[in-house]
Protein backbone atom coordinates (compact mmCIF):
# COMPACT_ATOMS: atom_id res chain seq x y z
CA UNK A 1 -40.68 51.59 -21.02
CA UNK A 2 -40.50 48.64 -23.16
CA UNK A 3 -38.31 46.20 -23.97
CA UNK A 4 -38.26 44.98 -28.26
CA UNK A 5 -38.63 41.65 -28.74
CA UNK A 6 -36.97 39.09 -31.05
CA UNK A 7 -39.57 37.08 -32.73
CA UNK A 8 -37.82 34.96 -35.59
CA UNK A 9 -34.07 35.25 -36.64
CA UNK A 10 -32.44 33.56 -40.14
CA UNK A 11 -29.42 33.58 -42.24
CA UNK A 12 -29.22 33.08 -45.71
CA UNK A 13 -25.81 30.98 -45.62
CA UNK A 14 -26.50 28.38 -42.91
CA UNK A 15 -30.24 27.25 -42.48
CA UNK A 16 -31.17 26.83 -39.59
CA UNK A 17 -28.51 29.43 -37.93
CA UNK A 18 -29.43 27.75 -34.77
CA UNK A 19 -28.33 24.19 -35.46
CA UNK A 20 -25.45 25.09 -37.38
CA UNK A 21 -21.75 24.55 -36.23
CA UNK A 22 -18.97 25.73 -37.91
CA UNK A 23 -15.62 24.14 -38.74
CA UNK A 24 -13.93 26.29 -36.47
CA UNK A 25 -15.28 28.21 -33.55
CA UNK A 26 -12.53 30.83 -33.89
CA UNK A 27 -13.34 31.60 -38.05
CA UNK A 28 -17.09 32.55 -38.26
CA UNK A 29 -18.85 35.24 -40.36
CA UNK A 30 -22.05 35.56 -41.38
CA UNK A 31 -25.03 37.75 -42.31
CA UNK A 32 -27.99 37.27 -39.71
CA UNK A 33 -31.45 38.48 -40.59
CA UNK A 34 -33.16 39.64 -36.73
CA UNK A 35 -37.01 39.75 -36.58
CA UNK A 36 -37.67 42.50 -33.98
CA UNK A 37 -40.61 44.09 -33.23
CA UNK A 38 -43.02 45.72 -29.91
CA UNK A 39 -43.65 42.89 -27.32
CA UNK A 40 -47.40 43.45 -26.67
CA UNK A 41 -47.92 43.25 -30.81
CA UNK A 42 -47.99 41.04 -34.38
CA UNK A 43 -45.28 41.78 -36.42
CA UNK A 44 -41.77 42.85 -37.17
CA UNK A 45 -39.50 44.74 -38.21
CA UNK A 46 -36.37 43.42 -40.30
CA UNK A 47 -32.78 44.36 -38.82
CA UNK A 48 -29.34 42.72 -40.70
CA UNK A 49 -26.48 42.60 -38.25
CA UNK A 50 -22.96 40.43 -39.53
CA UNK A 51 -21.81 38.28 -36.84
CA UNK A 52 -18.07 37.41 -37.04
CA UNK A 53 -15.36 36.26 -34.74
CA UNK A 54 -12.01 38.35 -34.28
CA UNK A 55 -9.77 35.59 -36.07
CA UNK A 56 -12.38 36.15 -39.37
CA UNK A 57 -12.30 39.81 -38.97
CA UNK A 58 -8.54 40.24 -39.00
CA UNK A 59 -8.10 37.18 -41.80
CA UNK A 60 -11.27 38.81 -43.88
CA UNK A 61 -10.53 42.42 -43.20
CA UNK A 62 -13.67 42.75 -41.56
CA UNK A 63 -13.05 45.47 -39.27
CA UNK A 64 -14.51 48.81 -41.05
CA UNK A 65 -17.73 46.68 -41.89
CA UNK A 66 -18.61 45.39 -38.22
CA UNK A 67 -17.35 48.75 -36.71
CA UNK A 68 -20.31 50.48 -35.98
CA UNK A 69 -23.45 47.78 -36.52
CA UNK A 70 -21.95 44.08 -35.72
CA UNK A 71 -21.92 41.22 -33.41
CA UNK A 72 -18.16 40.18 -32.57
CA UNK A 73 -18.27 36.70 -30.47
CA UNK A 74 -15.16 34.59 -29.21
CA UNK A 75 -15.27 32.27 -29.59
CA UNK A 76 -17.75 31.87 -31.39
CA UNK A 77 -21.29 30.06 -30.77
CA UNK A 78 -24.94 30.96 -31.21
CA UNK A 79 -25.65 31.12 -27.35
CA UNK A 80 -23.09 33.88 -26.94
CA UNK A 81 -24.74 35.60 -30.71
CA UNK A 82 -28.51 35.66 -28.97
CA UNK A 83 -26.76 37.10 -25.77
CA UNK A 84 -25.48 39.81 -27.81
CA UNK A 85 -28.37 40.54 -29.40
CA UNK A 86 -30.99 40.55 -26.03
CA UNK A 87 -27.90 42.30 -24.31
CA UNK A 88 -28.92 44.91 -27.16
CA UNK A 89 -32.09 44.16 -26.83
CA UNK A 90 -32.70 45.43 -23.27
CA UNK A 91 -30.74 48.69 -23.87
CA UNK A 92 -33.44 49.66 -26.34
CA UNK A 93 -36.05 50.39 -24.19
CA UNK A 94 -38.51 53.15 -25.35
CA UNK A 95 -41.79 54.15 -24.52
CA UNK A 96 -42.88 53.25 -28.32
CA UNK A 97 -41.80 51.44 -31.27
CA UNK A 98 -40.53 54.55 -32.91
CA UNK A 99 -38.59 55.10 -30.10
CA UNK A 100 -37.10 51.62 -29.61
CA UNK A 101 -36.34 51.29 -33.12
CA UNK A 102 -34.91 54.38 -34.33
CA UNK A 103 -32.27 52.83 -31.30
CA UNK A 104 -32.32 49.71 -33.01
CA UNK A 105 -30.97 51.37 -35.69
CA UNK A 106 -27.91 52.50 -34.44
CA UNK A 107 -27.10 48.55 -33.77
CA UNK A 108 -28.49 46.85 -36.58
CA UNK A 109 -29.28 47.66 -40.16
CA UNK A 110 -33.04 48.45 -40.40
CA UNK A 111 -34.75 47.47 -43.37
CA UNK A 112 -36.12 51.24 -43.08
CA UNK A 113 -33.41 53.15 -42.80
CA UNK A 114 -33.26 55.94 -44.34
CA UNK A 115 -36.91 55.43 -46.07
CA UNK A 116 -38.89 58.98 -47.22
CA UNK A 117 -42.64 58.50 -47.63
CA UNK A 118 -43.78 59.15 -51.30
């Protein structure tokens, strides 16, 4: 069984998500863009999570959104987001990447979710 591995990671709204720091610790949402894909290969695949704090959540009215695919930190810093997300990470073992990412899924919003071949 293998574990998937995050390769790259961005957000559209603070680049680099890495080096950013927010006004408040306790306030934070964001989109974040995940690069995920088999350990031993090239490549990813692209998985959207929002990462928000329970003080933006209640004061946005976030809660339906990050129910079932979202990273909720407090307080908030990027450490405790990449935790999360290898936390996730290692329960998503599979033998294959089919496997691992059709688990993904159920985390994070694959960009092939849903997709029918022509």
């Amino acid at each position: 069984m293998a574990i998937p591995q995050l390769k790259a990671f961005d957000c559209v709204d603070h680049d680099p998500i890495d080096e950013w720091v927010p006004a408040s610790d306790s306030d934070v949402h964001y989109s974040l863009c995940l690069h995920i894909g088999p350990p031993d290969e090239e490549g990813a695949d692209l998985f959207y999570v929002d990462v928000a704090t329970p003080q933006a959540i209640n004061e946005h009215n976030l809660g339906r959104r990050l129910k079932e695919r979202g990273i909720v930190v407090n307080p908030y810093s990027w450490d405790n987001v990449l935790e999360k997300v290898y936390e996730t990470l290692r329960n998503c073992t599979g033998d294959n990447w089919i496997q691992q990412s059709e688990l993904l899924a159920k985390h994070f919003h694959w960009e092939f979710e849903n997709y029918r071949p022509a």
